[in-house]
PDB file of N, CA and C in Angstrom:
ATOM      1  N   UNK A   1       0.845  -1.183   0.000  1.00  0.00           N
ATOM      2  CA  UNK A   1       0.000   0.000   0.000  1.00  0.00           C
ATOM      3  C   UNK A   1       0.882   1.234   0.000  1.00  0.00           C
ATOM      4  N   UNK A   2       0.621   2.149  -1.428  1.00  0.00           N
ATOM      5  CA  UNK A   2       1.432   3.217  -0.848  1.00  0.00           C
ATOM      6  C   UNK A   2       1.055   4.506  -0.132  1.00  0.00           C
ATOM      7  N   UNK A   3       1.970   4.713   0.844  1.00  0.00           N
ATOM      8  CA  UNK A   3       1.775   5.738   2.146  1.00  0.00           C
ATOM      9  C   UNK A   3       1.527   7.013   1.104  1.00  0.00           C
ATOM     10  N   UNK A   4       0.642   7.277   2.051  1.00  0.00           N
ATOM     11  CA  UNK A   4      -0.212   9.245   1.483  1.00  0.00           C
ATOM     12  C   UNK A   4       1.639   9.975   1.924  1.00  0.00           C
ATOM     13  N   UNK A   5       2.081  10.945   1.116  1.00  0.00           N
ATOM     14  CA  UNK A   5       2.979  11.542   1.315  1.00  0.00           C
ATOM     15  C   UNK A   5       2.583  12.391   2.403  1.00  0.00           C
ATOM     16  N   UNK A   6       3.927  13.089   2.807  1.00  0.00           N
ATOM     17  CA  UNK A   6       3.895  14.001   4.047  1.00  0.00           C
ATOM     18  C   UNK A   6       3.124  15.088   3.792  1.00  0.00           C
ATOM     19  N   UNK A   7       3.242  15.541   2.964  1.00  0.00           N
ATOM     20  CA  UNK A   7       2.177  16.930   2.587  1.00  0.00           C
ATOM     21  C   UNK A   7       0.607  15.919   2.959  1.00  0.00           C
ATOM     22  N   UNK A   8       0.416  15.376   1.985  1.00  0.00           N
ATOM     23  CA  UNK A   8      -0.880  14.639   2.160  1.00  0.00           C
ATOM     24  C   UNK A   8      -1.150  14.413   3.352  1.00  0.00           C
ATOM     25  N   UNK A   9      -0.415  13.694   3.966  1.00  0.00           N
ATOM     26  CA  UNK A   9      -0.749  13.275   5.920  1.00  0.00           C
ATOM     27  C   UNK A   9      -0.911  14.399   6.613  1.00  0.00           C
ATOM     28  N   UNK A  10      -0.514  15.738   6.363  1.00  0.00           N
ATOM     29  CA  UNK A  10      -0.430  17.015   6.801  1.00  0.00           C
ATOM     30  C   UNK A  10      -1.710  17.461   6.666  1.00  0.00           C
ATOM     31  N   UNK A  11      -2.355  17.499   5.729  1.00  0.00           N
ATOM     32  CA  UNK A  11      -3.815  17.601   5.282  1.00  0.00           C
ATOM     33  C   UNK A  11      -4.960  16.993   5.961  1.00  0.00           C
ATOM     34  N   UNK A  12      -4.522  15.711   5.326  1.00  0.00           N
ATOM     35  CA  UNK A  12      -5.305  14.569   6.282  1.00  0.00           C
ATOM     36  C   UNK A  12      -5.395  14.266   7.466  1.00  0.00           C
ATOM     37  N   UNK A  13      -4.413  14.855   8.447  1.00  0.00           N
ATOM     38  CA  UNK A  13      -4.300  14.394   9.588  1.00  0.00           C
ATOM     39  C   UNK A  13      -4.577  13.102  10.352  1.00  0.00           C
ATOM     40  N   UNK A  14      -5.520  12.589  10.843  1.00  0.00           N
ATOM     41  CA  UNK A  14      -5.284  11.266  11.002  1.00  0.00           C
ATOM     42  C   UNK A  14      -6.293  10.563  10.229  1.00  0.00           C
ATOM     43  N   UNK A  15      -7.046  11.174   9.291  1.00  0.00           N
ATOM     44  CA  UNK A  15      -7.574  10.363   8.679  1.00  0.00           C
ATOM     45  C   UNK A  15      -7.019   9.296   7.660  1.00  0.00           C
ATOM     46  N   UNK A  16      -6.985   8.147   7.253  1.00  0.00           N
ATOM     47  CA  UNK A  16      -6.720   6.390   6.993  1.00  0.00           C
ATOM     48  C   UNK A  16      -7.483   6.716   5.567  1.00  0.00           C
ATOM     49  N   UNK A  17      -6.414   6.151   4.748  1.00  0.00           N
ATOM     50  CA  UNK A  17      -7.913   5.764   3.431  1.00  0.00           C
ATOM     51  C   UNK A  17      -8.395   4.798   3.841  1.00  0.00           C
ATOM     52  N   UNK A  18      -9.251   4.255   3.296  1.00  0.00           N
ATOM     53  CA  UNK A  18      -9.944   2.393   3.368  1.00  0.00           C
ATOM     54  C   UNK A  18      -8.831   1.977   2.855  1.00  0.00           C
ATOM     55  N   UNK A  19      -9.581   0.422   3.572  1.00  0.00           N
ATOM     56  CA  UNK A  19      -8.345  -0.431   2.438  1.00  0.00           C
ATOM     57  C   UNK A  19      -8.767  -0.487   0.859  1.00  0.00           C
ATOM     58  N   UNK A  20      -8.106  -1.373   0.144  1.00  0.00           N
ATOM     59  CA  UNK A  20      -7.981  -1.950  -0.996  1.00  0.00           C
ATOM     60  C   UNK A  20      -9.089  -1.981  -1.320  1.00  0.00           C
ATOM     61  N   UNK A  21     -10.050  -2.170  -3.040  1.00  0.00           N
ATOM     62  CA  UNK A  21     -10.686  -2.936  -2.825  1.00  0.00           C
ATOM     63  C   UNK A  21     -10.685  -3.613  -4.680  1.00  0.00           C
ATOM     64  N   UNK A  22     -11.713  -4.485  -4.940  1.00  0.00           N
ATOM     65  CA  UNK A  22     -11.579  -4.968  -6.045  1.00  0.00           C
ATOM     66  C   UNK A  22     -10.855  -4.150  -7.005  1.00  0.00           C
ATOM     67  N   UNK A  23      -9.932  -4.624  -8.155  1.00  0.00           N
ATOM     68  CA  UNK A  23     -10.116  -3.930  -9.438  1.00  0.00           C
ATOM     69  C   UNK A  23     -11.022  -3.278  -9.894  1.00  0.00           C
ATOM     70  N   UNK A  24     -10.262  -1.819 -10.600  1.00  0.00           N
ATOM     71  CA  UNK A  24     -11.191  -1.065 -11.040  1.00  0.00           C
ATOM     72  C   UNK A  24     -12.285  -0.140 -10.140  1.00  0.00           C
ATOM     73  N   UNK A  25     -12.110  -0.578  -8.794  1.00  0.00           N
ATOM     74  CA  UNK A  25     -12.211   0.249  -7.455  1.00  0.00           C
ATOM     75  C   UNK A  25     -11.328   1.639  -7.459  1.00  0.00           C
ATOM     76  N   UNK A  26     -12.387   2.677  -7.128  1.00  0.00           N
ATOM     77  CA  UNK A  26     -11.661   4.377  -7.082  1.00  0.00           C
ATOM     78  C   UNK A  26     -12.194   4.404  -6.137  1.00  0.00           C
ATOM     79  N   UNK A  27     -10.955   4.833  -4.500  1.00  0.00           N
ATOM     80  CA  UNK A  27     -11.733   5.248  -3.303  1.00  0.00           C
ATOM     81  C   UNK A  27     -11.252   6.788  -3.537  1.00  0.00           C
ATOM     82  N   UNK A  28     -11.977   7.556  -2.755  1.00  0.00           N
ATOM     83  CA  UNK A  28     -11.785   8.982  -2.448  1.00  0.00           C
ATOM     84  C   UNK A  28     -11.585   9.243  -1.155  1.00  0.00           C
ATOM     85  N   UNK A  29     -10.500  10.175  -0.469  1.00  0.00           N
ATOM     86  CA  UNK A  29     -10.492  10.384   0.781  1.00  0.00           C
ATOM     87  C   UNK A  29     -10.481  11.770   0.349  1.00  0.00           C
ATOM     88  N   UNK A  30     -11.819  12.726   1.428  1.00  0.00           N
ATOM     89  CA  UNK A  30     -11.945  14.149   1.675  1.00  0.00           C
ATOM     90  C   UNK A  30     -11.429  14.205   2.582  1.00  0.00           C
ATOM     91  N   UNK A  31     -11.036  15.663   2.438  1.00  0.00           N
ATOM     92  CA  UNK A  31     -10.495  16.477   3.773  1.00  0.00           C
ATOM     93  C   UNK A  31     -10.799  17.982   3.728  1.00  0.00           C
ATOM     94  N   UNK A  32     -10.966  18.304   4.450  1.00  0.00           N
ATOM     95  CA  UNK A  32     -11.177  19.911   4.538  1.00  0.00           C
ATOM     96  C   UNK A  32     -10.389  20.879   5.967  1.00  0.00           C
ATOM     97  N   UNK A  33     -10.045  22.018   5.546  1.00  0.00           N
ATOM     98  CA  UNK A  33      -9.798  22.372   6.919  1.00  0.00           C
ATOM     99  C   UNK A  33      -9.765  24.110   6.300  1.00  0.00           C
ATOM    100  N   UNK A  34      -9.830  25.251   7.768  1.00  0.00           N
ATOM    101  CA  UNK A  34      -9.697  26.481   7.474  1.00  0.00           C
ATOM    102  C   UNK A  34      -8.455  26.980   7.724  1.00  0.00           C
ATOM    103  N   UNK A  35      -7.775  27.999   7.149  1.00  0.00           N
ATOM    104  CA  UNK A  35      -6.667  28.809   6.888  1.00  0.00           C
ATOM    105  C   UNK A  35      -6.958  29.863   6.593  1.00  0.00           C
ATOM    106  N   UNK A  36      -5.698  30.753   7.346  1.00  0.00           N
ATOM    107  CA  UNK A  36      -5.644  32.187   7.020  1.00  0.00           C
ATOM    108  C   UNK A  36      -4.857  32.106   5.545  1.00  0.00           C
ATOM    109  N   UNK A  37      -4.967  33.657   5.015  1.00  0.00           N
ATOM    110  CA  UNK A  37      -5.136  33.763   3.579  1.00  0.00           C
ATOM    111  C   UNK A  37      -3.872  33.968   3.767  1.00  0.00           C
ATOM    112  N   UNK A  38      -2.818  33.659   2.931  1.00  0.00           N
ATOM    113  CA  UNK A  38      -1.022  34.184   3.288  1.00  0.00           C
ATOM    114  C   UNK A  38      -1.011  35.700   1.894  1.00  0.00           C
ATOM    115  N   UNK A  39      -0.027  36.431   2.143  1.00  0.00           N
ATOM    116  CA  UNK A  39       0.180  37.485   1.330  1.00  0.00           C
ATOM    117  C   UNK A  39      -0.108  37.268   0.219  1.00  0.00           C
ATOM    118  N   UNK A  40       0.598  35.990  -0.697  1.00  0.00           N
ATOM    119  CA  UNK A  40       0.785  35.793  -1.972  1.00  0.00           C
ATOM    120  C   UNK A  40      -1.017  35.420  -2.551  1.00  0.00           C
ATOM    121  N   UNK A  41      -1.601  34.895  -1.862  1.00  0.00           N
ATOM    122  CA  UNK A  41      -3.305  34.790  -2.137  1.00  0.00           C
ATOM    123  C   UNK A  41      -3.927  36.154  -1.953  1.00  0.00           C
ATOM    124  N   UNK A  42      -3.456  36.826  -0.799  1.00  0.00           N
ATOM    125  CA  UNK A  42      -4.256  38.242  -1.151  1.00  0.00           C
ATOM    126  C   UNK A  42      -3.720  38.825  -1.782  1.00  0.00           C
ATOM    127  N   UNK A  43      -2.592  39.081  -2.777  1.00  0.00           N
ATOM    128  CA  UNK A  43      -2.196  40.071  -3.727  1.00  0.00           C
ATOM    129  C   UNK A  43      -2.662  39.335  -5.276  1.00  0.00           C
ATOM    130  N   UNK A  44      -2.997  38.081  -5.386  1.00  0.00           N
ATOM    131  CA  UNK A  44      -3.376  37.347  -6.432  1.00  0.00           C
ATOM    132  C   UNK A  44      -4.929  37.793  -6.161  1.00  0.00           C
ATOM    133  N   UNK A  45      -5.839  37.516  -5.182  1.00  0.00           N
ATOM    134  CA  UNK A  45      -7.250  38.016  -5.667  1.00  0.00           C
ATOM    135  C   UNK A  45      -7.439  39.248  -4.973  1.00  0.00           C
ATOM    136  N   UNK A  46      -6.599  40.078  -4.529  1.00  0.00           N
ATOM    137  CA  UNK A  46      -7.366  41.572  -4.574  1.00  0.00           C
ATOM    138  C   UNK A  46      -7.963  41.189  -2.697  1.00  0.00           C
ATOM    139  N   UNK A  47      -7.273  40.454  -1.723  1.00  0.00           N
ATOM    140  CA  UNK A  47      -8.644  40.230  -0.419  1.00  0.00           C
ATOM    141  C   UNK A  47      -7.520  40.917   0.603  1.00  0.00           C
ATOM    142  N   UNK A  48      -8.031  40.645   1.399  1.00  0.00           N
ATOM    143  CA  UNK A  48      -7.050  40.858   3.168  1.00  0.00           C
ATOM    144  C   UNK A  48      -6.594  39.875   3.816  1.00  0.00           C
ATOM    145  N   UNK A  49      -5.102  39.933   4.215  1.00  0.00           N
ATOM    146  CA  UNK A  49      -4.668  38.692   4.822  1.00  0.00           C
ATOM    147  C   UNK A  49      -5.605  38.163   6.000  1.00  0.00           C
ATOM    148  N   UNK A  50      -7.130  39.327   6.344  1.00  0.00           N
ATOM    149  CA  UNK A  50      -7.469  39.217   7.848  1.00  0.00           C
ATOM    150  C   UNK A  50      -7.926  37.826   7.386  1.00  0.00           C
ATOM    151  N   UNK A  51      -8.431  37.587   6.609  1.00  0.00           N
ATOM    152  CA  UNK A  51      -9.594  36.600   5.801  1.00  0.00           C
ATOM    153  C   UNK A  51      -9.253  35.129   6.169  1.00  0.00           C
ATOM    154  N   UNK A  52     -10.385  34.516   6.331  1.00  0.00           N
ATOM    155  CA  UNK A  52     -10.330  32.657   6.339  1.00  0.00           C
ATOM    156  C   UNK A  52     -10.114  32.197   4.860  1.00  0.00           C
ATOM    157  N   UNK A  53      -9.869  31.393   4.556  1.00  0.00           N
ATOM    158  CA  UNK A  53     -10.157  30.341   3.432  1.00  0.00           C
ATOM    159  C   UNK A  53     -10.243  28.903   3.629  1.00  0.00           C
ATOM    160  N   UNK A  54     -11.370  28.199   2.486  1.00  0.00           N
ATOM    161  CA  UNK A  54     -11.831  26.783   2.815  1.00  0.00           C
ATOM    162  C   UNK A  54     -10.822  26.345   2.165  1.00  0.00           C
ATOM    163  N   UNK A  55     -10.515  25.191   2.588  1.00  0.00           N
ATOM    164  CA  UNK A  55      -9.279  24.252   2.125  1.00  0.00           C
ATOM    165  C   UNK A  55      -9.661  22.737   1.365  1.00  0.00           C
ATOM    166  N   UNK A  56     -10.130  22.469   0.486  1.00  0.00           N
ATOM    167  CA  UNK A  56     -10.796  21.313   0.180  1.00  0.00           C
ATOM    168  C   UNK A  56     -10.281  20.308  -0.393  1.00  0.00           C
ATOM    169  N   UNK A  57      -9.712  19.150   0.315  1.00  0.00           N
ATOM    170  CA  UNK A  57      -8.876  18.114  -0.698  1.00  0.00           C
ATOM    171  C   UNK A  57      -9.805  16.676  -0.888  1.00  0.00           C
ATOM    172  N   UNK A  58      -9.179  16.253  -2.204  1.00  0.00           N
ATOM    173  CA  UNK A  58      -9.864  14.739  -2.680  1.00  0.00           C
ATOM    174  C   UNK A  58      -8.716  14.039  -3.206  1.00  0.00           C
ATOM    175  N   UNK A  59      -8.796  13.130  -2.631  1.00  0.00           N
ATOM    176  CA  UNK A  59      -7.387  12.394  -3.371  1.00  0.00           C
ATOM    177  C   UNK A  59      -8.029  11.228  -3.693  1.00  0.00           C
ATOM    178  N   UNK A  60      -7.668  10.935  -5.268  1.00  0.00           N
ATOM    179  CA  UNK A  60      -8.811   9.767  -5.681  1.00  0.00           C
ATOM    180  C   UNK A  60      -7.647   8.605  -5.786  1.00  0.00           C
ATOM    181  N   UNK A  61      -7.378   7.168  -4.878  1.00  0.00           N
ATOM    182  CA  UNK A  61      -6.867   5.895  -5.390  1.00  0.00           C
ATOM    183  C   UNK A  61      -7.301   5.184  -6.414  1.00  0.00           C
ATOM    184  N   UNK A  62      -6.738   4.443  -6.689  1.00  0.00           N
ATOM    185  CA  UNK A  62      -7.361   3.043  -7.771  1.00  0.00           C
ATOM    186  C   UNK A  62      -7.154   1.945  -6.470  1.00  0.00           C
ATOM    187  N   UNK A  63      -7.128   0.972  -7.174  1.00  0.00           N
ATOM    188  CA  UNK A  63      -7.144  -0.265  -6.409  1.00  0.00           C
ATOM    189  C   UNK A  63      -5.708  -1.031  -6.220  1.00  0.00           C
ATOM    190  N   UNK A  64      -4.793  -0.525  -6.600  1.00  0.00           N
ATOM    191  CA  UNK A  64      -3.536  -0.410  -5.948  1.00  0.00           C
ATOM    192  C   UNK A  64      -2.863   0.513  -5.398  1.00  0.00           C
ATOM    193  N   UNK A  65      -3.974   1.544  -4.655  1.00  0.00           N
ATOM    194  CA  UNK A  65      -3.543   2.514  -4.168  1.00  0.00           C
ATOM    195  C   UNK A  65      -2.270   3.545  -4.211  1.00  0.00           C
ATOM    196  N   UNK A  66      -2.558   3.369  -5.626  1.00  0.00           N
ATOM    197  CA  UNK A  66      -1.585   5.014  -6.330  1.00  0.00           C
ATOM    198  C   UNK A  66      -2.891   6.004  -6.492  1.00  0.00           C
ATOM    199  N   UNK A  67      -1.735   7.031  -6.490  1.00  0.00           N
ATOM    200  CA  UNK A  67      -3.069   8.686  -6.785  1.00  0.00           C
ATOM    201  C   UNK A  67      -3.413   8.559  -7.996  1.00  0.00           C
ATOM    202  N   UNK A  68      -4.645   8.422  -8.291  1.00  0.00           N
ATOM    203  CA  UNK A  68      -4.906   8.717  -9.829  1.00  0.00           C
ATOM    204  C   UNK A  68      -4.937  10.477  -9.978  1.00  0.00           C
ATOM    205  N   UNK A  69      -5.351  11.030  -9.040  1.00  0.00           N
ATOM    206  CA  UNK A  69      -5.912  12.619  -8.891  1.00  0.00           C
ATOM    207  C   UNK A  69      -5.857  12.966  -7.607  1.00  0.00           C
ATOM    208  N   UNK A  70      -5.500  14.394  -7.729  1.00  0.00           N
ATOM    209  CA  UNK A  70      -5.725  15.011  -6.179  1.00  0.00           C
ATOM    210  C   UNK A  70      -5.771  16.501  -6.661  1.00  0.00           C
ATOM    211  N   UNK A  71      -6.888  16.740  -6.265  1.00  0.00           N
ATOM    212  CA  UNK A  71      -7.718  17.860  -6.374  1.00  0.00           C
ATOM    213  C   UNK A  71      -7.439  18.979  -4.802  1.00  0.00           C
ATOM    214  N   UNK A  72      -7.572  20.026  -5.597  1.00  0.00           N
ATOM    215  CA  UNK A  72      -7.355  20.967  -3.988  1.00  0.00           C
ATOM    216  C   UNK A  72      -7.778  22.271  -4.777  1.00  0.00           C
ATOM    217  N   UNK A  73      -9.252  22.365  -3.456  1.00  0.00           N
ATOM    218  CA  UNK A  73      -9.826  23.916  -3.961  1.00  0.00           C
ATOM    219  C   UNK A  73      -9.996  24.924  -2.756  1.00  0.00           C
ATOM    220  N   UNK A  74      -9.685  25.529  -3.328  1.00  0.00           N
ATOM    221  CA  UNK A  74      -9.502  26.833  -1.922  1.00  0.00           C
ATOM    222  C   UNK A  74     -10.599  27.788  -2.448  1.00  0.00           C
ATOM    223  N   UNK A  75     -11.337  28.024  -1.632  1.00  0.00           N
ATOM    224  CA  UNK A  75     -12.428  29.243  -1.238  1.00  0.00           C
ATOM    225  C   UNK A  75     -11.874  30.505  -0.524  1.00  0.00           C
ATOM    226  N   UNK A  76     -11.346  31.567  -1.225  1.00  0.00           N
ATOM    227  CA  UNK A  76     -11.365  32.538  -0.875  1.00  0.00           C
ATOM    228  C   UNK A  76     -12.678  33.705  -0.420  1.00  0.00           C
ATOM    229  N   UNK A  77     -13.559  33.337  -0.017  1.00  0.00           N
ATOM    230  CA  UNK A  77     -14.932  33.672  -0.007  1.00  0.00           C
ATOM    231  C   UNK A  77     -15.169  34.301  -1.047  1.00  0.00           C
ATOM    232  N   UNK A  78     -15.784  33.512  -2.186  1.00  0.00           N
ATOM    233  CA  UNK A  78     -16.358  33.773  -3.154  1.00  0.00           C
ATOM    234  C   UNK A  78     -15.731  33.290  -4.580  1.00  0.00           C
ATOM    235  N   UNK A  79     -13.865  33.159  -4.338  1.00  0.00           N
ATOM    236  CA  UNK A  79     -13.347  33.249  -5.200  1.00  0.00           C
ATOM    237  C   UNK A  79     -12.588  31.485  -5.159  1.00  0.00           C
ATOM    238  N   UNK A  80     -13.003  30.973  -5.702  1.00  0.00           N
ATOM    239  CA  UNK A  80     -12.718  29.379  -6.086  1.00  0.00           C
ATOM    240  C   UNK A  80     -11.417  29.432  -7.139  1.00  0.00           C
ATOM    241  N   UNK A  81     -10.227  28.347  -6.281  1.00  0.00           N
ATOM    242  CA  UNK A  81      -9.338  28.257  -7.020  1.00  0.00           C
ATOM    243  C   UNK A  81      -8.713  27.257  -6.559  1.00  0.00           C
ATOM    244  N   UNK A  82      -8.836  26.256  -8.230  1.00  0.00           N
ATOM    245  CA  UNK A  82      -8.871  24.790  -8.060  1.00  0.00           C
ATOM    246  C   UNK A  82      -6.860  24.647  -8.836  1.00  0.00           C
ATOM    247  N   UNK A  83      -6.227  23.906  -8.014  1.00  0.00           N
ATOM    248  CA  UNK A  83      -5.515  22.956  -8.604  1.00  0.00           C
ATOM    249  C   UNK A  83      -5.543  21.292  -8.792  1.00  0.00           C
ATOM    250  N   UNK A  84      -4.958  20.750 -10.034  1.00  0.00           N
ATOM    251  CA  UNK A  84      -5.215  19.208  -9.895  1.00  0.00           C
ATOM    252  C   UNK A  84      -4.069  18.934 -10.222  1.00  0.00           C
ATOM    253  N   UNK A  85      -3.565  17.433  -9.582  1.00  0.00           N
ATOM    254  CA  UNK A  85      -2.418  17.137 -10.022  1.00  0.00           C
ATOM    255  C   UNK A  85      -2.871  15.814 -10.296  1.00  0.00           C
ATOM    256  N   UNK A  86      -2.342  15.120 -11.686  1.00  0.00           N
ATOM    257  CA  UNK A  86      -2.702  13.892 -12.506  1.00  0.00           C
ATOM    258  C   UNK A  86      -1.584  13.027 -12.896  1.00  0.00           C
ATOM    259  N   UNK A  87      -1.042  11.942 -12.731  1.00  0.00           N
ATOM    260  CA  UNK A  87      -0.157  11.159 -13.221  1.00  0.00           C
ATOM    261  C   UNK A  87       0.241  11.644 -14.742  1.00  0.00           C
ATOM    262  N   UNK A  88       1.211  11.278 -15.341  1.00  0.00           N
ATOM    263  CA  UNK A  88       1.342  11.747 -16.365  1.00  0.00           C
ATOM    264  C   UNK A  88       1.566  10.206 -17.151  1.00  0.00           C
ATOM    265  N   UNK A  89       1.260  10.095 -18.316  1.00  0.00           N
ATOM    266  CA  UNK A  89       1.481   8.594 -19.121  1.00  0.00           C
ATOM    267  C   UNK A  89       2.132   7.885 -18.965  1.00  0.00           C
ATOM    268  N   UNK A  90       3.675   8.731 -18.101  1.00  0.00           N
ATOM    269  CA  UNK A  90       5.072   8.029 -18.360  1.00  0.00           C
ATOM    270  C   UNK A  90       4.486   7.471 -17.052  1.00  0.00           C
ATOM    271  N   UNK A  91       4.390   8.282 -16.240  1.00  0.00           N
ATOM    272  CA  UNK A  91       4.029   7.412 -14.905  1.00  0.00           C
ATOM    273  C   UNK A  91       3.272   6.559 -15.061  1.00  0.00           C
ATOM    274  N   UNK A  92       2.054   6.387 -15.565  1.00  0.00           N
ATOM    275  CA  UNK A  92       1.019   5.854 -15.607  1.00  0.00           C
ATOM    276  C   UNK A  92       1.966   4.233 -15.768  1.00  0.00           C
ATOM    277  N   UNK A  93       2.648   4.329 -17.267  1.00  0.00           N
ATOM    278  CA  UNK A  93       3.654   3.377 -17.607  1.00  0.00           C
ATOM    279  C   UNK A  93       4.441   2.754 -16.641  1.00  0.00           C
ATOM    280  N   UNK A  94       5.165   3.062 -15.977  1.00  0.00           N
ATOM    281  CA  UNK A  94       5.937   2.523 -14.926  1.00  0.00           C
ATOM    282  C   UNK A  94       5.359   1.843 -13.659  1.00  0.00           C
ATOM    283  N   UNK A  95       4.147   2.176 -14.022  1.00  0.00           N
ATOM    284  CA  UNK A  95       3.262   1.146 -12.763  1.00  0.00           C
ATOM    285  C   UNK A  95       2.527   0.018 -13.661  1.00  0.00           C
ATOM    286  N   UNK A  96       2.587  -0.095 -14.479  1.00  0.00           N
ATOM    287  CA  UNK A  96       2.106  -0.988 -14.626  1.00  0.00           C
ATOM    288  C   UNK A  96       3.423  -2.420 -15.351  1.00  0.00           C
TER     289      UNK A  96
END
Protein backbone atom coordinates (compact mmCIF):
# COMPACT_ATOMS: atom_id res chain seq x y z
CA UNK A 1 0.00 0.00 0.00
CA UNK A 2 1.43 3.22 -0.85
CA UNK A 3 1.78 5.74 2.15
CA UNK A 4 -0.21 9.24 1.48
CA UNK A 5 2.98 11.54 1.32
CA UNK A 6 3.89 14.00 4.05
CA UNK A 7 2.18 16.93 2.59
CA UNK A 8 -0.88 14.64 2.16
CA UNK A 9 -0.75 13.27 5.92
CA UNK A 10 -0.43 17.01 6.80
CA UNK A 11 -3.81 17.60 5.28
CA UNK A 12 -5.30 14.57 6.28
CA UNK A 13 -4.30 14.39 9.59
CA UNK A 14 -5.28 11.27 11.00
CA UNK A 15 -7.57 10.36 8.68
CA UNK A 16 -6.72 6.39 6.99
CA UNK A 17 -7.91 5.76 3.43
CA UNK A 18 -9.94 2.39 3.37
CA UNK A 19 -8.35 -0.43 2.44
CA UNK A 20 -7.98 -1.95 -1.00
CA UNK A 21 -10.69 -2.94 -2.82
CA UNK A 22 -11.58 -4.97 -6.05
CA UNK A 23 -10.12 -3.93 -9.44
CA UNK A 24 -11.19 -1.06 -11.04
CA UNK A 25 -12.21 0.25 -7.46
CA UNK A 26 -11.66 4.38 -7.08
CA UNK A 27 -11.73 5.25 -3.30
CA UNK A 28 -11.79 8.98 -2.45
CA UNK A 29 -10.49 10.38 0.78
CA UNK A 30 -11.94 14.15 1.68
CA UNK A 31 -10.49 16.48 3.77
CA UNK A 32 -11.18 19.91 4.54
CA UNK A 33 -9.80 22.37 6.92
CA UNK A 34 -9.70 26.48 7.47
CA UNK A 35 -6.67 28.81 6.89
CA UNK A 36 -5.64 32.19 7.02
CA UNK A 37 -5.14 33.76 3.58
CA UNK A 38 -1.02 34.18 3.29
CA UNK A 39 0.18 37.49 1.33
CA UNK A 40 0.79 35.79 -1.97
CA UNK A 41 -3.30 34.79 -2.14
CA UNK A 42 -4.26 38.24 -1.15
CA UNK A 43 -2.20 40.07 -3.73
CA UNK A 44 -3.38 37.35 -6.43
CA UNK A 45 -7.25 38.02 -5.67
CA UNK A 46 -7.37 41.57 -4.57
CA UNK A 47 -8.64 40.23 -0.42
CA UNK A 48 -7.05 40.86 3.17
CA UNK A 49 -4.67 38.69 4.82
CA UNK A 50 -7.47 39.22 7.85
CA UNK A 51 -9.59 36.60 5.80
CA UNK A 52 -10.33 32.66 6.34
CA UNK A 53 -10.16 30.34 3.43
CA UNK A 54 -11.83 26.78 2.81
CA UNK A 55 -9.28 24.25 2.13
CA UNK A 56 -10.80 21.31 0.18
CA UNK A 57 -8.88 18.11 -0.70
CA UNK A 58 -9.86 14.74 -2.68
CA UNK A 59 -7.39 12.39 -3.37
CA UNK A 60 -8.81 9.77 -5.68
CA UNK A 61 -6.87 5.90 -5.39
CA UNK A 62 -7.36 3.04 -7.77
CA UNK A 63 -7.14 -0.26 -6.41
CA UNK A 64 -3.54 -0.41 -5.95
CA UNK A 65 -3.54 2.51 -4.17
CA UNK A 66 -1.59 5.01 -6.33
CA UNK A 67 -3.07 8.69 -6.79
CA UNK A 68 -4.91 8.72 -9.83
CA UNK A 69 -5.91 12.62 -8.89
CA UNK A 70 -5.73 15.01 -6.18
CA UNK A 71 -7.72 17.86 -6.37
CA UNK A 72 -7.36 20.97 -3.99
CA UNK A 73 -9.83 23.92 -3.96
CA UNK A 74 -9.50 26.83 -1.92
CA UNK A 75 -12.43 29.24 -1.24
CA UNK A 76 -11.36 32.54 -0.87
CA UNK A 77 -14.93 33.67 -0.01
CA UNK A 78 -16.36 33.77 -3.15
CA UNK A 79 -13.35 33.25 -5.20
CA UNK A 80 -12.72 29.38 -6.09
CA UNK A 81 -9.34 28.26 -7.02
CA UNK A 82 -8.87 24.79 -8.06
CA UNK A 83 -5.52 22.96 -8.60
CA UNK A 84 -5.21 19.21 -9.90
CA UNK A 85 -2.42 17.14 -10.02
CA UNK A 86 -2.70 13.89 -12.51
CA UNK A 87 -0.16 11.16 -13.22
CA UNK A 88 1.34 11.75 -16.36
CA UNK A 89 1.48 8.59 -19.12
CA UNK A 90 5.07 8.03 -18.36
CA UNK A 91 4.03 7.41 -14.91
CA UNK A 92 1.02 5.85 -15.61
CA UNK A 93 3.65 3.38 -17.61
CA UNK A 94 5.94 2.52 -14.93
CA UNK A 95 3.26 1.15 -12.76
CA UNK A 96 2.11 -0.99 -14.63
Amino acid sequence: MTQPSEWEQGLLGAIEPAPSGPAGTVRVVTATKVREVNAEEAEDFGISTDRLCLVINHIFYDADDDVLRHTVTVDYSGHPYVTRGEPTPEDMARRE
